[in-house]
N, C-alpha and C. Protein backbone atom coordinates (compact mmCIF):
# COMPACT_ATOMS: atom_id res chain seq x y z
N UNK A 1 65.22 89.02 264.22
CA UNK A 1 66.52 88.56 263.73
C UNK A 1 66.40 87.19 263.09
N UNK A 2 65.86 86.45 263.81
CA UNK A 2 65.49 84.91 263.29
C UNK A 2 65.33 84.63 261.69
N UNK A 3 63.67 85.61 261.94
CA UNK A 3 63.05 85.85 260.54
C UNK A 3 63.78 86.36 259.58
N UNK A 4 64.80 87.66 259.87
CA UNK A 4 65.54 88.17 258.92
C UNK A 4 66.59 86.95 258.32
N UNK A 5 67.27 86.67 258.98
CA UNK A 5 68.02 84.93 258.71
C UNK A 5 67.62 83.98 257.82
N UNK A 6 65.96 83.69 258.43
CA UNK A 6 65.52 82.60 257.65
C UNK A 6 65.03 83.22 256.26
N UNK A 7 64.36 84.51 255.94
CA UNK A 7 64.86 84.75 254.59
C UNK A 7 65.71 84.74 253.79
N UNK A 8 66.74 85.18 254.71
CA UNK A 8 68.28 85.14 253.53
C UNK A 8 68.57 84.26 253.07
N UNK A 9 68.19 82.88 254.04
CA UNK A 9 68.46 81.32 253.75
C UNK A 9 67.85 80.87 252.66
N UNK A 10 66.38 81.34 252.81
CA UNK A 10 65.24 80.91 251.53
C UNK A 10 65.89 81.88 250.39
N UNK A 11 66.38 82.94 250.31
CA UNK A 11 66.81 83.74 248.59
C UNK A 11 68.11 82.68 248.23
N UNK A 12 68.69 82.67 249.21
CA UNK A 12 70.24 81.69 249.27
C UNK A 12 69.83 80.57 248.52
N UNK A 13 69.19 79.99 249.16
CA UNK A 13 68.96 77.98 248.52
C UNK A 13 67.85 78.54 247.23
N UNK A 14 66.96 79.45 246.75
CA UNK A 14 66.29 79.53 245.66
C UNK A 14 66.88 80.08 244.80
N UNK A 15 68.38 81.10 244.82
CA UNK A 15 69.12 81.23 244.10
C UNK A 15 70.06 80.35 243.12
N UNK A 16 70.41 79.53 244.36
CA UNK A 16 71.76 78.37 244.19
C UNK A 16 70.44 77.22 243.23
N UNK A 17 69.63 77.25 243.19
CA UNK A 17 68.81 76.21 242.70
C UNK A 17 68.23 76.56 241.41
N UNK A 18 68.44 77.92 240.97
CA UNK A 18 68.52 78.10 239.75
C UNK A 18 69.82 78.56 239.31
N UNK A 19 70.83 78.39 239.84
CA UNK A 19 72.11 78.19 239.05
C UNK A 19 72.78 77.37 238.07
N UNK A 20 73.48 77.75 237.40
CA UNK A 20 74.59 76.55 236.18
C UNK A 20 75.70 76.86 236.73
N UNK A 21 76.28 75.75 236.64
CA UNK A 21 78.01 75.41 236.86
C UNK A 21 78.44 75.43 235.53
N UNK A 22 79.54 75.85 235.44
CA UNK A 22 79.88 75.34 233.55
C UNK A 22 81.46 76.06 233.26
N UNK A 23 81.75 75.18 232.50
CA UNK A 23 83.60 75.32 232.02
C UNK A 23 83.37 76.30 230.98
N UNK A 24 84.41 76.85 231.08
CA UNK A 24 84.58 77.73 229.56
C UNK A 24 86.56 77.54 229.22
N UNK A 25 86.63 77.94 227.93
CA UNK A 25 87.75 77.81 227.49
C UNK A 25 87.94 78.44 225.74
N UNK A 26 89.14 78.90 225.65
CA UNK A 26 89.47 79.38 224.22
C UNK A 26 90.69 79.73 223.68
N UNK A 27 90.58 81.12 223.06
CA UNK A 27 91.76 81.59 222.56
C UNK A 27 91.75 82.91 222.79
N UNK A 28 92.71 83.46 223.37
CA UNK A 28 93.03 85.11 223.61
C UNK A 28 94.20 85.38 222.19
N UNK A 29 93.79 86.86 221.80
CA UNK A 29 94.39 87.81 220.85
C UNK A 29 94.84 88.92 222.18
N UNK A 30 95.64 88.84 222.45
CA UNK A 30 96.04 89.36 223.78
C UNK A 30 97.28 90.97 223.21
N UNK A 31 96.96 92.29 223.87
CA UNK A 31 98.05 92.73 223.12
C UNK A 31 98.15 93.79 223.95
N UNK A 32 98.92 95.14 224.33
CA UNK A 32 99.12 96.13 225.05
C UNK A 32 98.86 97.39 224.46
N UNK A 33 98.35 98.26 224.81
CA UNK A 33 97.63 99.77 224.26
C UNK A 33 97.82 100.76 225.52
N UNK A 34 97.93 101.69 224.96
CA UNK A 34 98.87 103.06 226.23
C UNK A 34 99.43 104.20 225.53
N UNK A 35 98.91 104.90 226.16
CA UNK A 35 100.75 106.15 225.32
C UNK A 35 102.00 105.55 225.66
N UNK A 36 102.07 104.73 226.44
CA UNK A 36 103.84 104.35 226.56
C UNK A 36 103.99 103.17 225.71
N UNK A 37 103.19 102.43 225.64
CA UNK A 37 103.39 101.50 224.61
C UNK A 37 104.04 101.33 223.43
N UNK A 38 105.20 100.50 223.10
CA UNK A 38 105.72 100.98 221.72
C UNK A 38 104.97 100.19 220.82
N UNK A 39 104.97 100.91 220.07
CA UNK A 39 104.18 100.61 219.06
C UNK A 39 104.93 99.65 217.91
N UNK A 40 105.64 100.34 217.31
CA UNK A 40 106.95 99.41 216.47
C UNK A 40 107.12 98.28 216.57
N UNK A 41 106.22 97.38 215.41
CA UNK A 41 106.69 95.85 215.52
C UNK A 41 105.62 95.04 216.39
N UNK A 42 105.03 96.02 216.98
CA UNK A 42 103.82 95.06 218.01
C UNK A 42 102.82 94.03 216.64
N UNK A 43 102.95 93.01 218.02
CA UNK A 43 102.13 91.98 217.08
C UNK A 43 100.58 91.59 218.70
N UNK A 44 99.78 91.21 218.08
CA UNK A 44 98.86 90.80 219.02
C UNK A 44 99.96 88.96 219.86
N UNK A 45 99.76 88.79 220.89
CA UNK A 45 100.49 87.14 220.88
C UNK A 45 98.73 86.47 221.54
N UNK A 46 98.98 85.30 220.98
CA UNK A 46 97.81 84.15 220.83
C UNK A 46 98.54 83.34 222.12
N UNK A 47 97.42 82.92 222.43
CA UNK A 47 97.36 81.76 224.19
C UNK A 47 96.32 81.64 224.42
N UNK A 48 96.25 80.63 225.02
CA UNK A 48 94.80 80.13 225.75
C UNK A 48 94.45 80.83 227.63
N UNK A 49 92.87 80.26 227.26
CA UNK A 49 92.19 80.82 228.33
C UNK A 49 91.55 79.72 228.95
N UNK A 50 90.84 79.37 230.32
CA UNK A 50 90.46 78.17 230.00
C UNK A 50 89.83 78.91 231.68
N UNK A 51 88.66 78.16 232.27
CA UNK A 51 87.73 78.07 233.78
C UNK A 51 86.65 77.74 234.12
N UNK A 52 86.22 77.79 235.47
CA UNK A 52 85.10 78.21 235.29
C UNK A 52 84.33 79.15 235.50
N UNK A 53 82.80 78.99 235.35
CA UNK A 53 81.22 80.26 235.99
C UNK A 53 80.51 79.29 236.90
N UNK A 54 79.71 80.17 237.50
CA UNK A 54 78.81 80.15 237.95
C UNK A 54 77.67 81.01 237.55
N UNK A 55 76.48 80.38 237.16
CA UNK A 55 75.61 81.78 236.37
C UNK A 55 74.60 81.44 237.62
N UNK A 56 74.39 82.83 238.20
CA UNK A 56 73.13 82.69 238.91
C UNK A 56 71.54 83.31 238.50
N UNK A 57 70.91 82.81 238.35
CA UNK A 57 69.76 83.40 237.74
C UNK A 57 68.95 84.64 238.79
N UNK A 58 68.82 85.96 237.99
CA UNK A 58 67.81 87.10 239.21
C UNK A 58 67.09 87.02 238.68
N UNK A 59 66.34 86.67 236.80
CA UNK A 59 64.80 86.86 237.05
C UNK A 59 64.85 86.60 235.40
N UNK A 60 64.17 86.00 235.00
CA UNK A 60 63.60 85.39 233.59
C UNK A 60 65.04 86.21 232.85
N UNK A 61 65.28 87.55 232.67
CA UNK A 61 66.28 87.90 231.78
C UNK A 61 67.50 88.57 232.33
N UNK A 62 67.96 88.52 233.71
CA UNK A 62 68.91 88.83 233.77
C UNK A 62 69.72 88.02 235.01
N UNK A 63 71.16 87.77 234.99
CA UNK A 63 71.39 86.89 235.87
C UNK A 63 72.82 87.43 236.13
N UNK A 64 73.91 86.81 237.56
CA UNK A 64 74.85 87.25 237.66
C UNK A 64 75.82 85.88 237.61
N UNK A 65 76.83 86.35 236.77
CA UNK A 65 77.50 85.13 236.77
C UNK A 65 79.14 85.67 237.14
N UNK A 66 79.59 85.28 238.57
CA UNK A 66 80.90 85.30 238.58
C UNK A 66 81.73 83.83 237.90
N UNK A 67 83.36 84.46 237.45
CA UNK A 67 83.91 83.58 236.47
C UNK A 67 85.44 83.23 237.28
N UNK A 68 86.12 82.53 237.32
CA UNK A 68 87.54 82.13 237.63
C UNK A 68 88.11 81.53 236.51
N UNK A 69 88.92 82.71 236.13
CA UNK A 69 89.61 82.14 234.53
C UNK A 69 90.97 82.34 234.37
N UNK A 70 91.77 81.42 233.87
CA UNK A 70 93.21 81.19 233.90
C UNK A 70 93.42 82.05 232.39
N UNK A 71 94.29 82.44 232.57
CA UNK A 71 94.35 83.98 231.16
C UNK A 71 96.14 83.93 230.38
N UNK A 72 96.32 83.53 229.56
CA UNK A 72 97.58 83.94 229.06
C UNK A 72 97.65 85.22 227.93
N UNK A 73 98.29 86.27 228.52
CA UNK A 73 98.06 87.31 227.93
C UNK A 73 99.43 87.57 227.66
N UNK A 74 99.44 89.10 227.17
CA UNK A 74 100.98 89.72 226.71
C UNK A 74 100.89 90.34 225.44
N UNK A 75 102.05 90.09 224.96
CA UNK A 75 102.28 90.62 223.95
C UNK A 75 103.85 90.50 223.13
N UNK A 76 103.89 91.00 221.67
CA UNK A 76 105.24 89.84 221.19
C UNK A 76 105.34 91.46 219.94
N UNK A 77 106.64 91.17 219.54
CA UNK A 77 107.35 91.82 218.50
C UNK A 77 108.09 91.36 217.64
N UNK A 78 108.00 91.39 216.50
CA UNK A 78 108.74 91.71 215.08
C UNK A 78 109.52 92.37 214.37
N UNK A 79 110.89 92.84 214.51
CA UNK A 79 111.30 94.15 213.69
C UNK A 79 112.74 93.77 213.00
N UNK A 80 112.40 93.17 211.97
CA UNK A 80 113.77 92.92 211.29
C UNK A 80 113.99 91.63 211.27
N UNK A 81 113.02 90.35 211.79
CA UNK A 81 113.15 89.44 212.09
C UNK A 81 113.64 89.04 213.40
N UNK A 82 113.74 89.72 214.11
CA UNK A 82 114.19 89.46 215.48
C UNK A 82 112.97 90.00 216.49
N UNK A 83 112.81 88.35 216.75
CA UNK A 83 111.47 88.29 217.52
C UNK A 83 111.57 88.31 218.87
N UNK A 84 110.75 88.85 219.81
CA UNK A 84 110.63 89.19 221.03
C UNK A 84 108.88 88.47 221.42
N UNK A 85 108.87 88.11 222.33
CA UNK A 85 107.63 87.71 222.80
C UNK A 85 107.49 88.02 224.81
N UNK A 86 106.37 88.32 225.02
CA UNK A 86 106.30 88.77 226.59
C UNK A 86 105.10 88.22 226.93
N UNK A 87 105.05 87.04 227.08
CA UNK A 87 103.91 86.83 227.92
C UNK A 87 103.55 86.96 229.42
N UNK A 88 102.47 87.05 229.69
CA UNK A 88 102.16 87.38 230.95
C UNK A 88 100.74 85.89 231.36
N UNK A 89 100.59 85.66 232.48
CA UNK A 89 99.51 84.83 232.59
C UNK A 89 99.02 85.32 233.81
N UNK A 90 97.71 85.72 234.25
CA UNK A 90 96.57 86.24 235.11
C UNK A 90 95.80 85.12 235.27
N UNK A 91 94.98 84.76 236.71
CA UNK A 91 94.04 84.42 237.38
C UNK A 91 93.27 85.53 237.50
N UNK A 92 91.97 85.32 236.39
CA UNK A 92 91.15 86.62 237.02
C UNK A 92 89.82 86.28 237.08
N UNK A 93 89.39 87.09 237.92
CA UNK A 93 87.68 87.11 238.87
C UNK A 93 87.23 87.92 238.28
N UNK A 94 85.85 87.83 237.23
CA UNK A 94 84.92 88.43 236.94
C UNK A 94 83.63 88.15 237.40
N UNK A 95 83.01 88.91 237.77
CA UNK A 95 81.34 88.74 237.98
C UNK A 95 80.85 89.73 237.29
N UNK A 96 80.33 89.20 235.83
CA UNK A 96 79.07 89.50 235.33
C UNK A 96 78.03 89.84 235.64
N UNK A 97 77.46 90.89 234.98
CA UNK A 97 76.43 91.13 234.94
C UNK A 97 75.60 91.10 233.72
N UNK A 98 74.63 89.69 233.60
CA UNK A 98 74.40 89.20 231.74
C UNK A 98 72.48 89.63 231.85
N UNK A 99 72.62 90.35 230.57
CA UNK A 99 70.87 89.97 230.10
C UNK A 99 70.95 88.99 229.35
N UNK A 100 69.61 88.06 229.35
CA UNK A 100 69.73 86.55 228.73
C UNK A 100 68.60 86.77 228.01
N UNK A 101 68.48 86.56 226.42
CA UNK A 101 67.49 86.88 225.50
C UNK A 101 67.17 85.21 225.88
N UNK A 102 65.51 85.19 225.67
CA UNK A 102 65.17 83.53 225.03
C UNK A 102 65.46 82.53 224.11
N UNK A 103 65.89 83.90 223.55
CA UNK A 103 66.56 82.68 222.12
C UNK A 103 68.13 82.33 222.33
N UNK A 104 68.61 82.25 223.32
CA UNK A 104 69.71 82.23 223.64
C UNK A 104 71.15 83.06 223.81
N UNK A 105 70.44 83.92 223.16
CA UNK A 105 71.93 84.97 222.70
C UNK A 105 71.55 85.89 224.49
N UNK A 106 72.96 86.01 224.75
CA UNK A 106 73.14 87.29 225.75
C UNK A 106 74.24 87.62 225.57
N UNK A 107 74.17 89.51 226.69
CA UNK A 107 75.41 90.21 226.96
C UNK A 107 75.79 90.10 227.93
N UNK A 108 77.01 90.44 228.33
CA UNK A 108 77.31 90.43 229.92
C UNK A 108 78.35 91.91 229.94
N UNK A 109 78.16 92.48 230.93
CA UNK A 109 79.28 93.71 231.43
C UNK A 109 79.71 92.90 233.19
N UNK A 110 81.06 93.51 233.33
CA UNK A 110 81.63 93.63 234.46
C UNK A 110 82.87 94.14 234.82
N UNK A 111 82.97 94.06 235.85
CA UNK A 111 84.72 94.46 236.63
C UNK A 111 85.31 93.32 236.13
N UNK A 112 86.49 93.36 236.11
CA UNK A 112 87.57 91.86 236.43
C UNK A 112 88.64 92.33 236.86
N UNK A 113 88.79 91.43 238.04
CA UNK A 113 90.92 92.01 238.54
C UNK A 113 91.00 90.60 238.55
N UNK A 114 92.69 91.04 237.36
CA UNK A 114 94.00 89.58 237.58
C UNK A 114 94.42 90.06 239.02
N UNK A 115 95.25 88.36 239.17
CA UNK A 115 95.94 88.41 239.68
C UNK A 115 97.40 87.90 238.78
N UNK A 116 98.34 88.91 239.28
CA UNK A 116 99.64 87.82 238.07
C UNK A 116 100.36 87.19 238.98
N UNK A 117 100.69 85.62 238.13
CA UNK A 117 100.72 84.56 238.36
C UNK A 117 102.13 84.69 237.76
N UNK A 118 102.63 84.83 236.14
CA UNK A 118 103.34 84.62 236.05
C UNK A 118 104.29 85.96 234.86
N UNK A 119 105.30 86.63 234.20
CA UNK A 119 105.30 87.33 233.45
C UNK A 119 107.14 87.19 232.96
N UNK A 120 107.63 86.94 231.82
CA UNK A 120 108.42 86.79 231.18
C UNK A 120 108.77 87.49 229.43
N UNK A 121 109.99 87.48 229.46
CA UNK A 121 110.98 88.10 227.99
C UNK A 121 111.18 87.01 227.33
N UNK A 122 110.64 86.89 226.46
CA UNK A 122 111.46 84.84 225.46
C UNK A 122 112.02 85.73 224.53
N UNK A 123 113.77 85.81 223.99
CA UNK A 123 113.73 86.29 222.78
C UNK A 123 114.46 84.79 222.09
N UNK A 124 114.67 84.63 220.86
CA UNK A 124 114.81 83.71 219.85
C UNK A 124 116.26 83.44 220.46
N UNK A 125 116.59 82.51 220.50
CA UNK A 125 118.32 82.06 220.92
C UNK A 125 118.79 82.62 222.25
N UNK A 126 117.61 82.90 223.02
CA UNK A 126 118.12 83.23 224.40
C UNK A 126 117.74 82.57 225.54
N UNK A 127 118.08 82.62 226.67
CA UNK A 127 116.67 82.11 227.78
C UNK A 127 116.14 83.11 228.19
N UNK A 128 114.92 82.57 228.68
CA UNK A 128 113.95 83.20 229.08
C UNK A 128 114.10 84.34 230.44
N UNK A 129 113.47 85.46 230.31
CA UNK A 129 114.01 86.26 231.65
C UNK A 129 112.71 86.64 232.27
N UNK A 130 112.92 86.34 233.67
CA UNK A 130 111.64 86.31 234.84
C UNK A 130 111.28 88.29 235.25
N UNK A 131 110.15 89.00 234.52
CA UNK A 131 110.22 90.37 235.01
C UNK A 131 108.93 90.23 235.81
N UNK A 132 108.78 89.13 236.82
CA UNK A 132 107.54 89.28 237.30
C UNK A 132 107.52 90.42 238.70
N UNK A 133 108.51 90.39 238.89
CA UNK A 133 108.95 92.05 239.65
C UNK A 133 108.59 93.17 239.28
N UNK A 134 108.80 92.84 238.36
CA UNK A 134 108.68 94.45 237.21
C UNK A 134 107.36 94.91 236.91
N UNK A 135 106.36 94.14 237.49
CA UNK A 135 105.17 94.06 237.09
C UNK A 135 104.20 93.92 238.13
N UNK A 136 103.16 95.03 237.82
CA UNK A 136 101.70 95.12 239.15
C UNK A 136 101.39 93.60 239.37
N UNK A 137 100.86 93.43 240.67
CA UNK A 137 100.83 92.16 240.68
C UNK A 137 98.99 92.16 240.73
N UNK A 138 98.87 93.19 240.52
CA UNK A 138 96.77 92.52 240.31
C UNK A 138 96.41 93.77 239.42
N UNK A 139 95.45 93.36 238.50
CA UNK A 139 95.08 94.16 237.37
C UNK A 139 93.76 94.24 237.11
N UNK A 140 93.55 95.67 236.91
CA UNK A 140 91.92 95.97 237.13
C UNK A 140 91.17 95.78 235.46
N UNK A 141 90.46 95.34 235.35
CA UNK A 141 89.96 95.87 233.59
C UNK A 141 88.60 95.59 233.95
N UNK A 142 87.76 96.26 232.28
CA UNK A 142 86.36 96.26 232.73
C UNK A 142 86.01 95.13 231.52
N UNK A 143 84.86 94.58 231.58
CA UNK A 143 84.79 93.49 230.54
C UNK A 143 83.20 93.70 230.08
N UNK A 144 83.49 92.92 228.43
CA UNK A 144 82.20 93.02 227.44
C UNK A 144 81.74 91.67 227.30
N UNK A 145 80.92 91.11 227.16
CA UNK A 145 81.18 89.56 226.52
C UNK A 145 79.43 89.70 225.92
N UNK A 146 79.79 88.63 224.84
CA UNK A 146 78.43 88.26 224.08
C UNK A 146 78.45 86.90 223.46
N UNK A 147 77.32 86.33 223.35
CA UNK A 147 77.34 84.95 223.40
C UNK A 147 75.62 84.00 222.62
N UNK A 148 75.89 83.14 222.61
CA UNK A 148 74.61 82.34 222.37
C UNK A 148 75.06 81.13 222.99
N UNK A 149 73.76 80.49 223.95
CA UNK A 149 73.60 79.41 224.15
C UNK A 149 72.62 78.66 223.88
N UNK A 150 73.45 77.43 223.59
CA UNK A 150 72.57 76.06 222.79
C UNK A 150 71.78 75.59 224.26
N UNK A 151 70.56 74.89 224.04
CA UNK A 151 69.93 74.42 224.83
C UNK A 151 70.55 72.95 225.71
N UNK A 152 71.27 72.27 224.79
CA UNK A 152 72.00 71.41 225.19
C UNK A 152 73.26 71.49 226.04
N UNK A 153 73.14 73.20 226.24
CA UNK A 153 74.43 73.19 227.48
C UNK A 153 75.81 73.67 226.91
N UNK A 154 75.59 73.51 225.45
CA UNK A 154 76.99 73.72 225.23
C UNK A 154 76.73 75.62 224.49
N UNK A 155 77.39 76.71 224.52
CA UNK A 155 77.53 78.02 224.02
C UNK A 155 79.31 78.29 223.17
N UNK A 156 78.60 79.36 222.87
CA UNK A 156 79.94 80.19 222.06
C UNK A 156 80.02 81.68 222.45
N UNK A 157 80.94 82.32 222.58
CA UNK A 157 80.74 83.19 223.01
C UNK A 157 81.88 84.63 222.33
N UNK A 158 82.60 85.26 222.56
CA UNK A 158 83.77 86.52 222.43
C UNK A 158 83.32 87.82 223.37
N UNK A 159 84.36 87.68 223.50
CA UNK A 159 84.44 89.00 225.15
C UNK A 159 85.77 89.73 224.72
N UNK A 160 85.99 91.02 224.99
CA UNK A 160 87.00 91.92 225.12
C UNK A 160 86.86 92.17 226.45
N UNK A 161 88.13 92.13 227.20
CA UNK A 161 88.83 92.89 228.44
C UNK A 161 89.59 94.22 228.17
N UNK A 162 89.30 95.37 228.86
CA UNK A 162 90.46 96.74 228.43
C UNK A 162 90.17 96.88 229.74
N UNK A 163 91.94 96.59 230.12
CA UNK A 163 92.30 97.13 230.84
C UNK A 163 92.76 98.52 231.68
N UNK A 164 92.50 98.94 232.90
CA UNK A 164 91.82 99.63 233.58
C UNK A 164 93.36 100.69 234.05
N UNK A 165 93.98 99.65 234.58
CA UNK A 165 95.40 100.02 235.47
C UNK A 165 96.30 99.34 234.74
N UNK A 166 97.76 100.71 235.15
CA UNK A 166 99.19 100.08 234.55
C UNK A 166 99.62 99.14 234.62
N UNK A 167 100.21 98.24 233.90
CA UNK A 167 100.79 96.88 234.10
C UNK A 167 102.42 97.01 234.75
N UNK A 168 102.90 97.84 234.26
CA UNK A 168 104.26 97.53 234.72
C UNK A 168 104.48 98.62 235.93
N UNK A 169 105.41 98.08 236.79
CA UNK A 169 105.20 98.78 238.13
C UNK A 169 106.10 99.92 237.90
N UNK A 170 107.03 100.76 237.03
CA UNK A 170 106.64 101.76 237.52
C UNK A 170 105.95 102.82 237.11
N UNK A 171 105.59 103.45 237.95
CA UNK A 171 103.94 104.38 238.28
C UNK A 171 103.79 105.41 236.55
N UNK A 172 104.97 105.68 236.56
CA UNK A 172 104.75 106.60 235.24
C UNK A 172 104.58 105.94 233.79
N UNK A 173 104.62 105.02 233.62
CA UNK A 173 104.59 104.15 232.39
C UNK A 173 103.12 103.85 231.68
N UNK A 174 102.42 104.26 230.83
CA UNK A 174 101.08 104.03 230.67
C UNK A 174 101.03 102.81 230.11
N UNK A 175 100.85 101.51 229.97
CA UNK A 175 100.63 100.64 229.42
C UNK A 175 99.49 99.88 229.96
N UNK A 176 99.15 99.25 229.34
CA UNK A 176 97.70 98.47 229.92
C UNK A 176 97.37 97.05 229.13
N UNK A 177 96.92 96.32 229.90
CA UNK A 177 96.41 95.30 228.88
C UNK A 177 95.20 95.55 227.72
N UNK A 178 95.31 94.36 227.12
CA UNK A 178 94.26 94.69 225.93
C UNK A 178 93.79 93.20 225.39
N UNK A 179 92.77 92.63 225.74
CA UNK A 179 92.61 90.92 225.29
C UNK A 179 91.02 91.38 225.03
N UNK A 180 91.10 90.21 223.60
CA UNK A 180 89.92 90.17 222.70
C UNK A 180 90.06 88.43 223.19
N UNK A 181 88.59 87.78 223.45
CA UNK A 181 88.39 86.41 223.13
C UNK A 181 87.37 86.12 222.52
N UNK A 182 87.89 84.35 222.35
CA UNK A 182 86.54 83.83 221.61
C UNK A 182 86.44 82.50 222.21
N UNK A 183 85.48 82.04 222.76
CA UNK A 183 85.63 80.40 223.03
C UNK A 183 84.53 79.92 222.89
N UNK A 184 84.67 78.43 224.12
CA UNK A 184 83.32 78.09 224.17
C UNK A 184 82.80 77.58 225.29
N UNK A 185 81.65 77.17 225.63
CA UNK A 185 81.57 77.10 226.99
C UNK A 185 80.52 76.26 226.97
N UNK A 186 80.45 74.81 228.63
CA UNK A 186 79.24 74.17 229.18
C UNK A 186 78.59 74.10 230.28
N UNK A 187 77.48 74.71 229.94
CA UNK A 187 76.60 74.51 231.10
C UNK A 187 76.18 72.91 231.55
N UNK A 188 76.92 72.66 232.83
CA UNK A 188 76.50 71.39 233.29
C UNK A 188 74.55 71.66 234.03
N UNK A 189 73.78 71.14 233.30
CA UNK A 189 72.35 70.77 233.54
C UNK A 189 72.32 70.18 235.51
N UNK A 190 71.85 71.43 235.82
CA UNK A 190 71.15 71.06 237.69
C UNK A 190 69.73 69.99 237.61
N UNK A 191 70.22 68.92 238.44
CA UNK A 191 69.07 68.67 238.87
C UNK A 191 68.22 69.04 239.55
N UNK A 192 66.91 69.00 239.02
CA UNK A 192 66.06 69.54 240.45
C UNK A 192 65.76 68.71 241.77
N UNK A 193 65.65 68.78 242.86
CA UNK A 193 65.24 68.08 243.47
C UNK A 193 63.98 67.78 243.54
N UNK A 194 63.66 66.52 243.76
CA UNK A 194 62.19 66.34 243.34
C UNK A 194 61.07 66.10 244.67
């Protein structure tokens, strides 16, 4: 038992010691796709994204990086000039799974579930109306991302999320999220211990 322990400890601290910490942040094209979805007038709505990773390194080219990222998503309409906008904003947990080319460029696949935080109706000359009731409160999607990183820590990257499960709570309604990004991101440089 000991021995089994004191290995886990040694993968533990040789893992964490080839890890990066690092911020990321951008812009979501955020929009809804479903058979229930109306279609009429849909516009993609723009918001920011902003968190952090953790990239852990498993072996010269592939590594796992879970993410905590603040998400403004939704979606907005147009029809006649009378504008409608619905944003929604998610806390969501991804852990990646990235191959890392040498030359910097990688992919990553994973799960991600929101959590919703916040979800609202803005129409033009009205106030705002709270449907965060109306709405699943954690959301499953699967995620793409691709990227290059500079040696200096700093990357660029674009990821699509398609979402997995219904957004609005009730059960018969097909709608789903749908967010395309693009940002950018820094790897804060580990010291080694010497």
């Amino acid at each position: 038992m000991k021995k089994t322990l004191l290995v886990i400890m040694t993968a533990i601290i040789c893992l964490a010691a080839q890890a990066q910490f690092g911020v990321k942040g951008g812009l979501n094209i955020a929009n809804w796709g479903g058979s229930d979805a109306d279609e009429e007038g849909k516009k993609a709505l723009l918001g920011p994204y902003f968190g952090v990773f953790y990239n852990i390194k498993a072996s010269d080219m592939f590594s796992v990086q879970p993410e905590l990222v603040y998400s403004m998503q939704g979606v907005k309409y147009e029809i006649s000039g009378f504008k409608v906008k619905v944003p929604t904003s998610y806390l969501n947990l991804t852990p990646l799974l990235r191959y890392n080319n040498p030359s910097g460029f990688f992919i990553g696949v994973g799960p991600q579930i929101g959590f919703l935080l916040s979800a609202k109706v803005k129409e033009d000359g009205e106030d705002d109306v709270d449907i965060k009731d109306e709405m699943k409160g954690v959301d499953f999607a699967a995620a793409l991302a691709v990227g290059y990183e500079l040696k200096e820590g700093f990357g660029f990257y674009a990821r699509y999320n398609h979402g997995l499960s219904k957004i609005p709570d009730a059960d018969d309604s097909k709608v789903f999220n749908r967010v395309f990004q693009v940002g950018v991101r820094y790897a804060f440089k580990m010291e080694k211990a010497k």
